[in-house]
Protein backbone atom coordinates (compact mmCIF):
# COMPACT_ATOMS: atom_id res chain seq x y z
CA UNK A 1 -0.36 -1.69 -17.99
CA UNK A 2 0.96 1.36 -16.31
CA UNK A 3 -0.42 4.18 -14.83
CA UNK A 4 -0.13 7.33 -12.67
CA UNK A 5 -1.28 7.48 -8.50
CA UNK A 6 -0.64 9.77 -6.06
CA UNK A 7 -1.58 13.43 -5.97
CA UNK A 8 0.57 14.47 -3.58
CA UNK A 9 3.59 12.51 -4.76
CA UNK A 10 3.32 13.77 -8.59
CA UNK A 11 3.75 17.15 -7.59
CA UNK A 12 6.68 16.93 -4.90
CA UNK A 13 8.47 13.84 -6.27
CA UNK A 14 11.28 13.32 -8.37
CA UNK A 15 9.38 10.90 -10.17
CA UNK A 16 5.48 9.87 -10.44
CA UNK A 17 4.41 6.95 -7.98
CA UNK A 18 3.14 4.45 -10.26
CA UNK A 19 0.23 1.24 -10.25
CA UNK A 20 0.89 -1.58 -12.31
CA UNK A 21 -1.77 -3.72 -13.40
CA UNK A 22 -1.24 -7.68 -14.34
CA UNK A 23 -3.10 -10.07 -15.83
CA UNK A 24 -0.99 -13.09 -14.33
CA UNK A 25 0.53 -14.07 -11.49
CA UNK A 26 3.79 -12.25 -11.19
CA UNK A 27 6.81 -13.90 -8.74
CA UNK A 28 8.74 -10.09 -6.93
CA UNK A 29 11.32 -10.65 -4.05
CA UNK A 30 10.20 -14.27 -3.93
CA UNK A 31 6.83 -14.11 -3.29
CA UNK A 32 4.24 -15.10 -5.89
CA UNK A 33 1.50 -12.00 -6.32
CA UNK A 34 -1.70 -12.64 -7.99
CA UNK A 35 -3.05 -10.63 -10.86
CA UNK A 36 -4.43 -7.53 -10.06
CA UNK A 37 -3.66 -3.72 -9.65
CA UNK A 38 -0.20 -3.50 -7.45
CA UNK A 39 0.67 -0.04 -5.74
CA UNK A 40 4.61 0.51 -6.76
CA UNK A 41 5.88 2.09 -3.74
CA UNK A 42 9.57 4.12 -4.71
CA UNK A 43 11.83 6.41 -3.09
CA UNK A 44 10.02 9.77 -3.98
CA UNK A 45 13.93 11.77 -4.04
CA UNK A 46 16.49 10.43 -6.39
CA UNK A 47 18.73 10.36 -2.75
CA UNK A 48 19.65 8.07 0.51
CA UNK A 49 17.52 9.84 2.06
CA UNK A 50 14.31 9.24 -0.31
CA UNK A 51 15.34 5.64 0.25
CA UNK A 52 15.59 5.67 4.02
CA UNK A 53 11.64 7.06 3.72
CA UNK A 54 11.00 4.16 1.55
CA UNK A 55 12.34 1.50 4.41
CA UNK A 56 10.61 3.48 6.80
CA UNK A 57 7.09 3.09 5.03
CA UNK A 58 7.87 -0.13 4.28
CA UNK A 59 8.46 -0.81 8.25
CA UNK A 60 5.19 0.66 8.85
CA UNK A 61 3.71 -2.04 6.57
CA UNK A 62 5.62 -4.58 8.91
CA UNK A 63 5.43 -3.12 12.68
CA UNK A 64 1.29 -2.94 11.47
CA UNK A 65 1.35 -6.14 10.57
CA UNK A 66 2.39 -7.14 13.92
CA UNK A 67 -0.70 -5.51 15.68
CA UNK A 68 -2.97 -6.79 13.52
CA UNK A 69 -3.61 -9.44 10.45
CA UNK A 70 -6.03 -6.68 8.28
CA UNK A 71 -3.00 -5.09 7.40
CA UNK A 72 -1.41 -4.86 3.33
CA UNK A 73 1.59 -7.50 3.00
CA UNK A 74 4.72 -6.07 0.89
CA UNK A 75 6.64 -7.77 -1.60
CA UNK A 76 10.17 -5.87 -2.07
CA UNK A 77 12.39 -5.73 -4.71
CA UNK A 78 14.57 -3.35 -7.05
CA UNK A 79 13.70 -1.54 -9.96
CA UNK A 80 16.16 -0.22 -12.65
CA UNK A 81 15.03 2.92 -14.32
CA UNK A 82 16.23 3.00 -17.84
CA UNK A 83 15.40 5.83 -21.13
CA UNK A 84 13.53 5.14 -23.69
CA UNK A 85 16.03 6.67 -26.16
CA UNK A 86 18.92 4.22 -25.58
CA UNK A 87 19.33 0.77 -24.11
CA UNK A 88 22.19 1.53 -21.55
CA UNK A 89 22.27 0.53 -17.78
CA UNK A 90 19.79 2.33 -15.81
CA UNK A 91 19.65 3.52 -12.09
CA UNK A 92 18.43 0.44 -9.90
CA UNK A 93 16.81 1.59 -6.81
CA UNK A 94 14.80 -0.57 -4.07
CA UNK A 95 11.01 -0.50 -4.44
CA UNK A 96 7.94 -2.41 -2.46
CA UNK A 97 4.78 -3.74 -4.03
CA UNK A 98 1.48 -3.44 -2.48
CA UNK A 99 -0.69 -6.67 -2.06
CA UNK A 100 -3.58 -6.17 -4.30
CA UNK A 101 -6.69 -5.55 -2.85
CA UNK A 102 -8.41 -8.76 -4.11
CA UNK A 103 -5.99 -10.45 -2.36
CA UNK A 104 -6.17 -9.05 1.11
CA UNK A 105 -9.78 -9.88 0.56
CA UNK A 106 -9.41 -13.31 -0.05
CA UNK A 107 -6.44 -13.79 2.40
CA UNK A 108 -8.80 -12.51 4.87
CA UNK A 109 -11.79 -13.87 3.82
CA UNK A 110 -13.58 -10.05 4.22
CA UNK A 111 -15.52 -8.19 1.69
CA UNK A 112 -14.96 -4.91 0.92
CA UNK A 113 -17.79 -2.31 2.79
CA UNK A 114 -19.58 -0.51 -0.19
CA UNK A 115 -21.83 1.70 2.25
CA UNK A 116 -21.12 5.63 1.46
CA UNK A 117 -21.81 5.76 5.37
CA UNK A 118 -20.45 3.30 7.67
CA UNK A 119 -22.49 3.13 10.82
CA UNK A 120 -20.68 0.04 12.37
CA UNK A 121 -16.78 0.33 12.56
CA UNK A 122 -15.41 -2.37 15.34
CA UNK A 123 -13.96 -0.31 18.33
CA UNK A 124 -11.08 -2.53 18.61
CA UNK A 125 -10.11 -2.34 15.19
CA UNK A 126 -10.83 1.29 15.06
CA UNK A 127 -8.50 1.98 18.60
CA UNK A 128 -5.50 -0.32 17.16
CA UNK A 129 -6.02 1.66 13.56
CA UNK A 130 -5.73 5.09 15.08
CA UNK A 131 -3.05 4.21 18.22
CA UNK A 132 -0.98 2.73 15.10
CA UNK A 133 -1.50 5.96 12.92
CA UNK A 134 -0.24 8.45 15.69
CA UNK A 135 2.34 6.36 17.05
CA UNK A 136 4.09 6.47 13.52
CA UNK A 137 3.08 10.28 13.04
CA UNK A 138 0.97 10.05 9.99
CA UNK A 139 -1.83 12.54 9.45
CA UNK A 140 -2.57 11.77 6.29
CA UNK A 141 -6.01 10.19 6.43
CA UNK A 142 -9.29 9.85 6.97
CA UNK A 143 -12.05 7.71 7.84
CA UNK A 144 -15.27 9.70 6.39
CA UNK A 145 -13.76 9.36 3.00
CA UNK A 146 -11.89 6.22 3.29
CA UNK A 147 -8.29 8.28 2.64
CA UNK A 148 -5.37 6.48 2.38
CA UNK A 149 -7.35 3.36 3.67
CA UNK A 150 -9.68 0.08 2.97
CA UNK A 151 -12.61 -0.40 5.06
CA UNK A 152 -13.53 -4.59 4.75
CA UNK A 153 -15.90 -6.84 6.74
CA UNK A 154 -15.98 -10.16 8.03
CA UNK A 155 -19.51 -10.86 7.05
CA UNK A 156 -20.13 -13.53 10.22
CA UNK A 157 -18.90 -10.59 12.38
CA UNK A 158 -20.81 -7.71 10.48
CA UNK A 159 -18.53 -4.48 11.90
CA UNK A 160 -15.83 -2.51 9.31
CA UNK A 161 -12.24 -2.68 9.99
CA UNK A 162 -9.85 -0.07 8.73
CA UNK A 163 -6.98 -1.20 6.68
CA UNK A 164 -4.66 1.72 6.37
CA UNK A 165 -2.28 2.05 3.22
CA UNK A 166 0.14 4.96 1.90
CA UNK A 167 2.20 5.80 5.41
């Protein structure tokens, strides 16, 4: 199943930003991914450029991943766009999927926080989160609302972490 994200992105892309939902275990760039909702991550301009913004997020997923482990793994790949009215080669272009949220739940072994208000969020977590998010120069969330990221717990430890998505 297919469907539309993105609020932002439907209105200044080239094309929607999609989520694909599975009900198997899918194998993309190599890796296996689990069933689930998966965030398609594409160039938003039909252009090198759009693509160089794509490797750039995608870097963002890796350089994060570096400072800490609650952090979204990618899975890359390419994607061939093709229309529905004839059967001729498509454009390919390189895309990244999203690890589901299930999984970074399990891989983690966190639960996701369902408080409206969270009261607890771990200072170190919180510092790395934020240093991370200006260092890169995105803006484009928020904490009270839980834009553009997770908030999970490690029940023993009892304090939210932020896991930031959408760079």
């Amino acid at each position: 199943q297919v469907a539309l994200r993105g609020n932002t992105r439907r209105t200044l892309c080239d094309r929607p930003p999609l989520k694909i939902r599975v009900d198997s275990s899918i194998w993309v760039g190599g890796e296996q991914i689990h069933r689930g909702k998966l965030k398609m991550v594409s160039p938003c301009l039909w252009s090198s450029e759009g693509e160089q913004l794509l490797h750039r997020e995608r870097l963002a997923y890796e350089m994060y991943q570096q400072v800490t482990p609650y952090s979204f793994q990618t899975y890359s790949t390419h994607i061939e766009y093709r229309s529905t009215e004839s059967f001729s080669a498509g454009v390919s272009q390189p895309v990244f999927f999203l690890e589901p949220k299930q999984d970074l739940y399990e891989r983690l072994e966190v639960e996701k926080v369902n408080e409206e208000i969270v009261r607890n969020v771990s200072g170190d977590h919180y510092g790395n989160f934020v240093l991370f998010q200006y260092f890169i120069g995105n803006t484009d969330w928020n904490l009270s609302n839980r834009h553009n990221l997770v908030l999970v717990q490690n029940v023993e430890q009892g304090r939210a972490i932020p896991v930031p998505y959408d760079f």
